[in-house]
Protein backbone atom coordinates (compact mmCIF):
# COMPACT_ATOMS: atom_id res chain seq x y z
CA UNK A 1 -31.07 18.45 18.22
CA UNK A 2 -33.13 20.32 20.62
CA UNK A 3 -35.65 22.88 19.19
CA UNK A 4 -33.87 26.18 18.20
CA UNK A 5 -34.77 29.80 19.61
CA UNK A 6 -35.80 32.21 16.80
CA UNK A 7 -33.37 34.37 16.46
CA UNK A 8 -33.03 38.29 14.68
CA UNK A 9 -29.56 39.38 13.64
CA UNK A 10 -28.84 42.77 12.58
CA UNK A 11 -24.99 44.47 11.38
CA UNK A 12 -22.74 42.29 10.07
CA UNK A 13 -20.87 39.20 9.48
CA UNK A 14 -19.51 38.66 12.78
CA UNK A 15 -23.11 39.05 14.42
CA UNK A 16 -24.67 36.39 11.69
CA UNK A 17 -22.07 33.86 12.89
CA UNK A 18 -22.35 34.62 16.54
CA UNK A 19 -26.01 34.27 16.12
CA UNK A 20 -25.45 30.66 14.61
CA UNK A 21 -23.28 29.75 17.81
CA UNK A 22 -25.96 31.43 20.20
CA UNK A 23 -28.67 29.53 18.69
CA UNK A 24 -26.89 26.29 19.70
CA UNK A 25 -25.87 27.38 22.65
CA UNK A 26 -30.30 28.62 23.72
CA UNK A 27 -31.35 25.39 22.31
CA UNK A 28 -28.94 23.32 24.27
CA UNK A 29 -30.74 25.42 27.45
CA UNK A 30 -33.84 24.50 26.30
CA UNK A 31 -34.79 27.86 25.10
CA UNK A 32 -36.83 27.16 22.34
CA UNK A 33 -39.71 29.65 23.22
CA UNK A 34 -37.09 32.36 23.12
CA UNK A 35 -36.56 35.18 20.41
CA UNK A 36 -33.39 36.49 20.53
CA UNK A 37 -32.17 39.57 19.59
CA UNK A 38 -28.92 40.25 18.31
CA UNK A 39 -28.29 43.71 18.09
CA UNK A 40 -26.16 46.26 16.26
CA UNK A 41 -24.75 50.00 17.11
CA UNK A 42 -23.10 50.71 14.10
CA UNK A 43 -25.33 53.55 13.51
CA UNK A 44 -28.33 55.86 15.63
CA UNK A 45 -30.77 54.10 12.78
CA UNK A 46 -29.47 50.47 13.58
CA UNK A 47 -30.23 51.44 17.46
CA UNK A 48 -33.80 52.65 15.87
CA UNK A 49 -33.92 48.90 14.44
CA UNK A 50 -32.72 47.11 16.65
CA UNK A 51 -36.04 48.82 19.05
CA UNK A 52 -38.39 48.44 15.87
CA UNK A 53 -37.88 44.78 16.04
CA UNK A 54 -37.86 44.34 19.81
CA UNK A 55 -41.43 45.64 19.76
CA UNK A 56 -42.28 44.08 16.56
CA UNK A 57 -41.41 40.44 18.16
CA UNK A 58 -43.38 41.19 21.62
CA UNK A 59 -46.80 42.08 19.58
CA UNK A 60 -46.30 38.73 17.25
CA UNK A 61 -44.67 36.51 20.26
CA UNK A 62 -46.95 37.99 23.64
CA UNK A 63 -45.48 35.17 25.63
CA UNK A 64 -42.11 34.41 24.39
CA UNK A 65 -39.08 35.80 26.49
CA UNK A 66 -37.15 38.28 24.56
CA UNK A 67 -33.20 38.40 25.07
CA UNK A 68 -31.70 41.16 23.67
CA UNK A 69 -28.02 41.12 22.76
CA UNK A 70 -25.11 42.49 20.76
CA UNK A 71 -23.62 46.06 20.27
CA UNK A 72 -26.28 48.34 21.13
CA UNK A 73 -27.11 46.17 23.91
CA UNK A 74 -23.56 46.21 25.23
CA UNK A 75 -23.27 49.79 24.93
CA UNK A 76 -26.44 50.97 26.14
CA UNK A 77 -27.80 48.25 28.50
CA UNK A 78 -29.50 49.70 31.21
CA UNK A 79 -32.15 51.91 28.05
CA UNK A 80 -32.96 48.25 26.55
CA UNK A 81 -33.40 46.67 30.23
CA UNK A 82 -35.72 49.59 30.45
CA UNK A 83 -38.09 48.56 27.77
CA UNK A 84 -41.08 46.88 28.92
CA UNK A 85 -40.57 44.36 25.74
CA UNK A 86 -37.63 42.78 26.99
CA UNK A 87 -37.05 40.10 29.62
CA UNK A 88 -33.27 39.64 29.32
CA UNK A 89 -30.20 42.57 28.34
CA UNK A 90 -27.05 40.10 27.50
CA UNK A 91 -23.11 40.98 26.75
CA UNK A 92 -21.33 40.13 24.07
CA UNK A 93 -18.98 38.24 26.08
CA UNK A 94 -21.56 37.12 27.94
CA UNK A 95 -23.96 35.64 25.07
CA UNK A 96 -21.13 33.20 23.90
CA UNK A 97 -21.06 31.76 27.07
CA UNK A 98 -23.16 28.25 27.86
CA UNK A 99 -23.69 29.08 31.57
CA UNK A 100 -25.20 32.68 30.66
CA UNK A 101 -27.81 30.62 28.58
CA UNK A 102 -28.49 27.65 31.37
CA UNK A 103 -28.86 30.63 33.96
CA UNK A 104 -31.47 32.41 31.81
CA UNK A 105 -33.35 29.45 31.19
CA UNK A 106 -33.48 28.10 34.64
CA UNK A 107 -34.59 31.84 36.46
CA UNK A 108 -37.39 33.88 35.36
CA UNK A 109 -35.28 36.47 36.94
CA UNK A 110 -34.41 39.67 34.79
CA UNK A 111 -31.03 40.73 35.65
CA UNK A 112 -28.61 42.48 33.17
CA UNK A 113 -25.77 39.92 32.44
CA UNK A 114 -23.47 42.46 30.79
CA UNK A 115 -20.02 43.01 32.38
CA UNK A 116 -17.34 45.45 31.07
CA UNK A 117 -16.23 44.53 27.99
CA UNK A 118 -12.61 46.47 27.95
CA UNK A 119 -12.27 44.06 30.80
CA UNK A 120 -12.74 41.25 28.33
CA UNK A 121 -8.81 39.49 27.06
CA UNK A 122 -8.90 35.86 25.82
CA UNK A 123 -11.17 34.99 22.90
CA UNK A 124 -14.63 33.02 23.77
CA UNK A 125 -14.07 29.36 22.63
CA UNK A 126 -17.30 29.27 20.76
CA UNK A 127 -17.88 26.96 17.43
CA UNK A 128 -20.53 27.40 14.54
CA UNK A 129 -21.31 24.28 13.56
CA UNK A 130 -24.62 25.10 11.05
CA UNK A 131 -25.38 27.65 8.69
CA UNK A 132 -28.89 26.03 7.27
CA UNK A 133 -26.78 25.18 4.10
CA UNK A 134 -23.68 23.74 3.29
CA UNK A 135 -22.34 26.54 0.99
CA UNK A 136 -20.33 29.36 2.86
CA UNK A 137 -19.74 29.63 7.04
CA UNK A 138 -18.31 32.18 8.95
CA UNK A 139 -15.59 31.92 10.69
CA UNK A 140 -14.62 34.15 13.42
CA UNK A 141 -10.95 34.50 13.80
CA UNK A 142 -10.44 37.70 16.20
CA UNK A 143 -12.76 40.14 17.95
CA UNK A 144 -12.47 43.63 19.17
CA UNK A 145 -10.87 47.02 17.86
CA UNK A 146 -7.81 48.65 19.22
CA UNK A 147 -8.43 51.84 17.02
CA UNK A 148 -10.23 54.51 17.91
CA UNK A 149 -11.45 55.90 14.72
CA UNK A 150 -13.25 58.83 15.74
CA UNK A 151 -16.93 58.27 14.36
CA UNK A 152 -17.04 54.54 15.45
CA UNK A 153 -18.90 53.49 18.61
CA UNK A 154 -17.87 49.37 18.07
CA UNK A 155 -14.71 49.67 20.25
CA UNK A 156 -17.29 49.91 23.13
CA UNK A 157 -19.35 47.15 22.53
CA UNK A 158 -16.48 44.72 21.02
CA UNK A 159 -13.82 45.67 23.66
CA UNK A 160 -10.16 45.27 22.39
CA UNK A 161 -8.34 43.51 19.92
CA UNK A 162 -8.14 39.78 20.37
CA UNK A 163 -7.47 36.88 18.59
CA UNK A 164 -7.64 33.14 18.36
CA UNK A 165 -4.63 31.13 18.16
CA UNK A 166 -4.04 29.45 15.01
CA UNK A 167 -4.61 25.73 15.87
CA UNK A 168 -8.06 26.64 16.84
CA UNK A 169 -8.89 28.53 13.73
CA UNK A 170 -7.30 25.24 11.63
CA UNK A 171 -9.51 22.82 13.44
CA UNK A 172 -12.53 24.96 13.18
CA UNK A 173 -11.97 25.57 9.58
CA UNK A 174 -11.34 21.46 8.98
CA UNK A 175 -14.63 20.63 10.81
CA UNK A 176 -16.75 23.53 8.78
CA UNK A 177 -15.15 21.63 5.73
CA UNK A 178 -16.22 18.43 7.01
CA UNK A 179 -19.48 19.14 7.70
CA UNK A 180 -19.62 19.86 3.94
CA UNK A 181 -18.87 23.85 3.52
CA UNK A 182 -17.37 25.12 0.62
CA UNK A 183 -16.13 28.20 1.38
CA UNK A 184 -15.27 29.68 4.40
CA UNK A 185 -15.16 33.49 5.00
CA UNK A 186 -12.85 34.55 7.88
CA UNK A 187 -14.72 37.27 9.99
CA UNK A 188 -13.98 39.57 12.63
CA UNK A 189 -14.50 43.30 14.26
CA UNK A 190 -10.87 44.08 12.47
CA UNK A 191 -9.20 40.75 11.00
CA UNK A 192 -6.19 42.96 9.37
CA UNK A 193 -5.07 43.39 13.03
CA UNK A 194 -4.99 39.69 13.57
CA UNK A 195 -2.15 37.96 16.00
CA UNK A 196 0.17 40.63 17.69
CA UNK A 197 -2.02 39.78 21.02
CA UNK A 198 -0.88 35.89 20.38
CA UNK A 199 2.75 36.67 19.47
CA UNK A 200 5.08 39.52 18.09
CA UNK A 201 5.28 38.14 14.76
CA UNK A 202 2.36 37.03 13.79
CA UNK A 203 -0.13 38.23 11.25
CA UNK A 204 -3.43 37.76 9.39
CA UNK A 205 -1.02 36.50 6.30
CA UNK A 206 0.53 33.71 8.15
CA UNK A 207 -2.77 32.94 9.57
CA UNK A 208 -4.15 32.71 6.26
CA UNK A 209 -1.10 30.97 4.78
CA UNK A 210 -1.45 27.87 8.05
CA UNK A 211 -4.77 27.22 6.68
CA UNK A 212 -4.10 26.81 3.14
CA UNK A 213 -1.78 24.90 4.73
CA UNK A 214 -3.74 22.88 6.65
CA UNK A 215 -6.96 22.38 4.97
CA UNK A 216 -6.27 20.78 1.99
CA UNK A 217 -10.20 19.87 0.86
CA UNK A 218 -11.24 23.28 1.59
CA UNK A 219 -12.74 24.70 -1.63
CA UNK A 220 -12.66 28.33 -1.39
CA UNK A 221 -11.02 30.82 1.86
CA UNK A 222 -12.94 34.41 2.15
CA UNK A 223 -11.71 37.59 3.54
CA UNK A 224 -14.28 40.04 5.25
CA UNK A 225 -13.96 43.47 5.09
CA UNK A 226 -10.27 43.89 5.55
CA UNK A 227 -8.35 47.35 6.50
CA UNK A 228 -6.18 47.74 3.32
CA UNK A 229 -3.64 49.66 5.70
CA UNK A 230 -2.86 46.42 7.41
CA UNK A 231 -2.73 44.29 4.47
CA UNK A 232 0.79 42.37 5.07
CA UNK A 233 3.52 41.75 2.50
CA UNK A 234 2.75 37.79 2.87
CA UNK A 235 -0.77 38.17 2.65
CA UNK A 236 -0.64 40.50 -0.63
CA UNK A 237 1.09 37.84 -2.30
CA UNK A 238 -1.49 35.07 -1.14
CA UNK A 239 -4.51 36.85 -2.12
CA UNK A 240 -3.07 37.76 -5.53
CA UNK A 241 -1.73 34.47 -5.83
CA UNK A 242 -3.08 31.69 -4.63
CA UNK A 243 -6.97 30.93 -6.19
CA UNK A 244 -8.05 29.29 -3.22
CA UNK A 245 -8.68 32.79 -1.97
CA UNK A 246 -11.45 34.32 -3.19
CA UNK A 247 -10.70 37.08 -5.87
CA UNK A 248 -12.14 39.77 -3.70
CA UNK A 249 -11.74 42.46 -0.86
CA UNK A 250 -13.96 44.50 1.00
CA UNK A 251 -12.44 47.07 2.29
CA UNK A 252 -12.79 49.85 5.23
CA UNK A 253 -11.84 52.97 3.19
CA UNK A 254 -15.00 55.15 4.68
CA UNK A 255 -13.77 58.33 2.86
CA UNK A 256 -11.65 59.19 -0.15
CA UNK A 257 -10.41 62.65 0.73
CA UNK A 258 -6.71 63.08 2.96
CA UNK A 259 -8.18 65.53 5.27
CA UNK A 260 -11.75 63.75 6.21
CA UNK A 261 -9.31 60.24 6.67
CA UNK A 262 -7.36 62.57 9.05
CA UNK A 263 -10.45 63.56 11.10
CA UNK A 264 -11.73 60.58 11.25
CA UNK A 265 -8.02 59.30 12.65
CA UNK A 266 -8.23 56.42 9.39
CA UNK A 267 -4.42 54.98 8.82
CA UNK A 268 -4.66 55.21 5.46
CA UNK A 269 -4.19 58.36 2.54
CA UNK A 270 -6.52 58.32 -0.84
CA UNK A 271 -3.65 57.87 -2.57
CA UNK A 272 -2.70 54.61 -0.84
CA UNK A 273 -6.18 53.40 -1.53
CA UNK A 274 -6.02 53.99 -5.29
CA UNK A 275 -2.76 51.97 -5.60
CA UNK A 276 -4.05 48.98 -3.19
CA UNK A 277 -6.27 48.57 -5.92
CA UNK A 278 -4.22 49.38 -8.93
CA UNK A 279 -1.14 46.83 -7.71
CA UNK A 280 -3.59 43.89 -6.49
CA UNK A 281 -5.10 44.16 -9.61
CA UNK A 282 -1.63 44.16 -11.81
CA UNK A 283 -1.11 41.03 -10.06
CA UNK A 284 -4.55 39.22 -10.19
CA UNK A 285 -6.80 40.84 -12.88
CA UNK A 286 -9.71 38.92 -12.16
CA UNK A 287 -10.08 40.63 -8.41
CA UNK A 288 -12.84 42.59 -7.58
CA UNK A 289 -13.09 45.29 -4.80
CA UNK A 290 -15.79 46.28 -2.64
CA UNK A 291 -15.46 49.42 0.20
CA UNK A 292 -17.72 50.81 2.84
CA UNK A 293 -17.87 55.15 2.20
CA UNK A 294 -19.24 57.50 4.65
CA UNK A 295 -20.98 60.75 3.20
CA UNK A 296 -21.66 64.05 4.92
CA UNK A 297 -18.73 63.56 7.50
CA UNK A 298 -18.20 66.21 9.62
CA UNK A 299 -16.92 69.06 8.18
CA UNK A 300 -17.08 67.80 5.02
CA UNK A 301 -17.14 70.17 1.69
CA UNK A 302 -18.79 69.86 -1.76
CA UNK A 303 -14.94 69.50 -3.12
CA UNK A 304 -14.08 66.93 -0.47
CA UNK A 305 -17.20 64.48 -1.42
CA UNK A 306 -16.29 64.57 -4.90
CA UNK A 307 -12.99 63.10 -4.21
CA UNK A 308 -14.57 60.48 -2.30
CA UNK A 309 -17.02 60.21 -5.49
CA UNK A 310 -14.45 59.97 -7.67
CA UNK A 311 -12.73 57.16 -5.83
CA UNK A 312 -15.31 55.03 -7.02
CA UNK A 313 -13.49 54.99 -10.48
CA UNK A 314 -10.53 56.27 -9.99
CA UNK A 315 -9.75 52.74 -6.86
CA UNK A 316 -12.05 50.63 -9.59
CA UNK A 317 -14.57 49.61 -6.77
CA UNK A 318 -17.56 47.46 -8.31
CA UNK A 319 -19.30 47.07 -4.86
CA UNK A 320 -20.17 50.24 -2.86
CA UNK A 321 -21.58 50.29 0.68
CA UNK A 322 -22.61 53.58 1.04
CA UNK A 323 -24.37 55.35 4.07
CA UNK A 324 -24.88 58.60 5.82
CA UNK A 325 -22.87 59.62 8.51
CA UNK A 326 -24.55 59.21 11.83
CA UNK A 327 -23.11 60.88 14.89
CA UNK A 328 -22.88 58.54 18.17
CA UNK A 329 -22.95 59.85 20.98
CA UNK A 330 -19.80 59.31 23.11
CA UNK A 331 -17.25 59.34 19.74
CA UNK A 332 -14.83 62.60 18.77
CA UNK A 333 -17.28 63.24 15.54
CA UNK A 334 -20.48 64.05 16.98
CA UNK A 335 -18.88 66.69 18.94
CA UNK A 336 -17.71 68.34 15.39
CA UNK A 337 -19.30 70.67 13.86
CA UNK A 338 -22.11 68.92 11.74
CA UNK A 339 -23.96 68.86 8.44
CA UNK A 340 -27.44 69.48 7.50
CA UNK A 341 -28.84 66.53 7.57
CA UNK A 342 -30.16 66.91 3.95
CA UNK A 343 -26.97 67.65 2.53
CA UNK A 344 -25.72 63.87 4.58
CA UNK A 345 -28.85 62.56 2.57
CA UNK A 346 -28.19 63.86 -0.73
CA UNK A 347 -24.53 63.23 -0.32
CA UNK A 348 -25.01 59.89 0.34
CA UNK A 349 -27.94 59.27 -2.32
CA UNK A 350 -25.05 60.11 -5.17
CA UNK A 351 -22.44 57.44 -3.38
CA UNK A 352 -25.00 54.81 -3.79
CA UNK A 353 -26.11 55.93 -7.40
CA UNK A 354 -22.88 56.29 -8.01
CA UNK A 355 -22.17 52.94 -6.85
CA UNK A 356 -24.71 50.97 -8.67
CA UNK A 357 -23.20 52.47 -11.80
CA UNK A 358 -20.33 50.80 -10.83
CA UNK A 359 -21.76 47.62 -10.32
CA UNK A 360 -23.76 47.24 -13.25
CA UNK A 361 -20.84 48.24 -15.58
CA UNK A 362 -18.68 45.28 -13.79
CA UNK A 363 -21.48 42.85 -14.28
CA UNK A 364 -21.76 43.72 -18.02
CA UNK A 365 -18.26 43.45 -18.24
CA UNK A 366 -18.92 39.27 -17.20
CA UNK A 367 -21.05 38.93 -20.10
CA UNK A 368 -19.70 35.64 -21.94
CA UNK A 369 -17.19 34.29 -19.21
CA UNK A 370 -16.87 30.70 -18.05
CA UNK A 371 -17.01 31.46 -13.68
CA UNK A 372 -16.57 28.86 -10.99
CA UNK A 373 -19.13 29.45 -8.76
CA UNK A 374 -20.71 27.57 -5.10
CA UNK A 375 -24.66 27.43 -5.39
CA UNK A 376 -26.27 28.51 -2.91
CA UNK A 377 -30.27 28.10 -2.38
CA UNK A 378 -32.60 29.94 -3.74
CA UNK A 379 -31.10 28.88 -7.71
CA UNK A 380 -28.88 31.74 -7.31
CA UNK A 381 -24.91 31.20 -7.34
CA UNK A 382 -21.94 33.43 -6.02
CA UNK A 383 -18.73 33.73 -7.91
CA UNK A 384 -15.40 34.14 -6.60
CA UNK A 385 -15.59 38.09 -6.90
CA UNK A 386 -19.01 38.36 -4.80
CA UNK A 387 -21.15 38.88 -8.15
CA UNK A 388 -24.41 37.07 -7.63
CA UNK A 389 -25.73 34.53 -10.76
CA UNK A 390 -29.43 33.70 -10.85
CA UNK A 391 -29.42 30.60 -12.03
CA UNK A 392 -31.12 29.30 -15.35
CA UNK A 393 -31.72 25.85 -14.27
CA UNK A 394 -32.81 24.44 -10.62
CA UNK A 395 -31.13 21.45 -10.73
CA UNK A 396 -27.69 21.91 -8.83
CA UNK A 397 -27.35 21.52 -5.05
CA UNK A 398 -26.65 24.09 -2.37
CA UNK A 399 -23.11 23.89 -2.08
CA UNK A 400 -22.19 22.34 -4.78
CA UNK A 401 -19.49 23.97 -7.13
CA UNK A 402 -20.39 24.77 -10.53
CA UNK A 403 -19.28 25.99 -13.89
CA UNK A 404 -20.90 28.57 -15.24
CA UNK A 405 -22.08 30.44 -18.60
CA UNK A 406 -22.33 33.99 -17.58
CA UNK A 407 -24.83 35.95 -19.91
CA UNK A 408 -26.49 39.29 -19.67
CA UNK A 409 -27.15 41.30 -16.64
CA UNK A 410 -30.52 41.05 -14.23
CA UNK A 411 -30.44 43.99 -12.03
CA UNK A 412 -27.46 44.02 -9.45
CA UNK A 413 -27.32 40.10 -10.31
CA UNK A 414 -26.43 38.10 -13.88
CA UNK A 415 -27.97 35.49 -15.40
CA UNK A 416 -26.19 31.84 -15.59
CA UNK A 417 -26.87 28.34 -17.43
């Protein structure tokens, strides 16, 4: 294997396993004195990061070229191309394509290479093929958004909503499980909207369903963070059924208050939040739920964030990604009429607070349970329902699967022999 680029990732899933597929792609162009930057526009501070590093990687790497990628980089190319830090601005189309890679590393030339992504229709045939260890890969399974929620920028720098046809994602998943993975999370911009771009009828659930199917040695299948609006009737009864799936969903609720969901154009109602929850859980009590909340939306009231505070109990969420609204330029929201920003602060402080209450209580709550778990390195462990278990002894292998004695919490972690 050809020396491997460095490369930064910031935002989420998807962008960690692109990264893995990029860095394959660089070193097979012999861009090993590279640093790549993959970026993310998911908020105004992850633009502010995604600068902070470029300029943090010139000072420590004077000579290396610096590529910068992603979201913000989509979005915004021609202010990054402007930077004096960076030699190369790159699509996301673009950056899963091997030519883009052997053009870059045969030119010192620094031309944008980032076309219009609404533009963009089939799926880029890319394949991870390392994660550094064999315990959980990524698996992208569709890319793009065709909603237009109206505080999210993404749509912009993912283009729409495509997929990739089932046959791929089954011999993808076989050769992740081959290589020795034991769980595989399926990832994506918005995976809920899975297959209506491949055919009428088809959905995330029978997507999930062909790869039960169809890999028979694979340990444990993930879900990302999942729209629960979307959530089929087939793939309901798989996830509360079936304990190859992970006993866990993330999901996009952003707000638990009917008339900030209607402003921010969300498909869903509180109400049809809390009973997600309530039903998966009647059906598989072990499942644990996890949801991203926005505080300080536009418009927002005292009364209106204490619904979405009291969603926290009231859905039974143990893991709470919580985060201030930030207006993007270009989306319906920043045009609203906006917050102080210390309110957005404070508001948000009490989510996370709020949140790690939450958390802690659930973790408690293992105290004394036998948990199947994959090791990962580091001696710590994940269980099925996301809780991380530091590890008493150091003796078990990165991707191995292990039972565990659960004891008494450590932090936002527990402790396991």
């Amino acid at each position: 294997m050809k020396s491997a680029p460095d490369i930064i990732t910031l935002g989420c899933r998807l962008n960690a396993a692109e990264s893995s597929a990029m860095r394959e792609l660089a070193a097979a162009a012999n861009l090993s004195d590279a640093v790549i930057i993959n970026s993310c526009a998911v908020t105004n501070e992850a633009v502010r990061a995604t600068r902070q590093s470029i300029r943090k990687q010139r000072r420590e790497n004077p000579n290396a070229r610096i590529v910068v990628t992603g979201c913000a980089a989509q979005i915004d190319a021609d202010a990054f191309a402007k930077m004096p830090e960076v030699d190369n601005v790159i699509g996301n189309a673009e950056k899963l394509k091997a030519d883009t890679w052997r053009d870059i590393s045969a030119t010192d030339d620094t031309a944008m290479r980032v076309n219009d992504i609404m533009s963009v229709r089939a799926h880029a045939g890319h394949m991870v093929q390392s994660f550094g260890e064999r315990s959980r890969a990524f698996l992208e399974v569709q890319n793009g958004c065709d909603h237009r929620c109206t505080f999210c920028i993404i749509p912009y720098g993912r283009g729409n909503s495509r997929s990739v046809p089932v046959d791929v994602v089954i011999e993808r998943a076989n050769r992740l499980v081959e290589s020795g993975f034991r769980e595989v999370v399926l990832t994506g911009v918005d995976i809920s909207s899975y297959g209506p771009d491949l055919a009428e009828d088809l959905t995330l659930g029978k997507l999930v369903a062909a790869i039960l199917d169809n890999t028979p040695d694979l340990f444990r299948l993930r879900l990302s963070s999942i729209d629960g609006a979307e959530i089929d009737d087939q793939l309901f009864d798989l996830v509360t059924g079936d304990q190859r799936i992970a006993p866990y969903l993330h999901l996009s609720v952003q707000a638990g208050d009917n008339m900030i969901l209607k402003r921010m154009k969300r498909r869903h109602s509180r109400e049809m939040a809390i009973e997600l929850c309530q039903t998966m859980r009647e059906k598989r009590p072990d499942i644990a739920f996890g949801a991203d909340i926005i505080a300080g939306f536009p418009t927002e009231t005292d009364d209106m964030f204490k619904r979405s505070l009291n969603l926290i109990d009231e859905a039974g969420l143990q893991f709470v990604h919580a985060f201030p609204f930030s207006p993007r330029d270009g989306t319906p929201a920043a045009r609203m009429p906006q917050l102080e920003r210390s309110i957005v602060k404070e508001r948000a402080a009490r989510l996370r607070a709020k949140g790690e209450a939450a958390l802690h209580k659930f973790l408690d709550d293992l105290e004394g349970r036998t948990e199947t778990a994959i090791v990962e390195s580091g001696g710590c462990a994940r269980l099925g329902n996301f809780a991380v278990a530091k590890l008493s002894q150091n003796d078990l292998e990165a991707g191995s699967v292990a039972k565990l004695n659960i004891g008494r919490r450590q932090g936002d972690m527990v402790l396991a022999s």
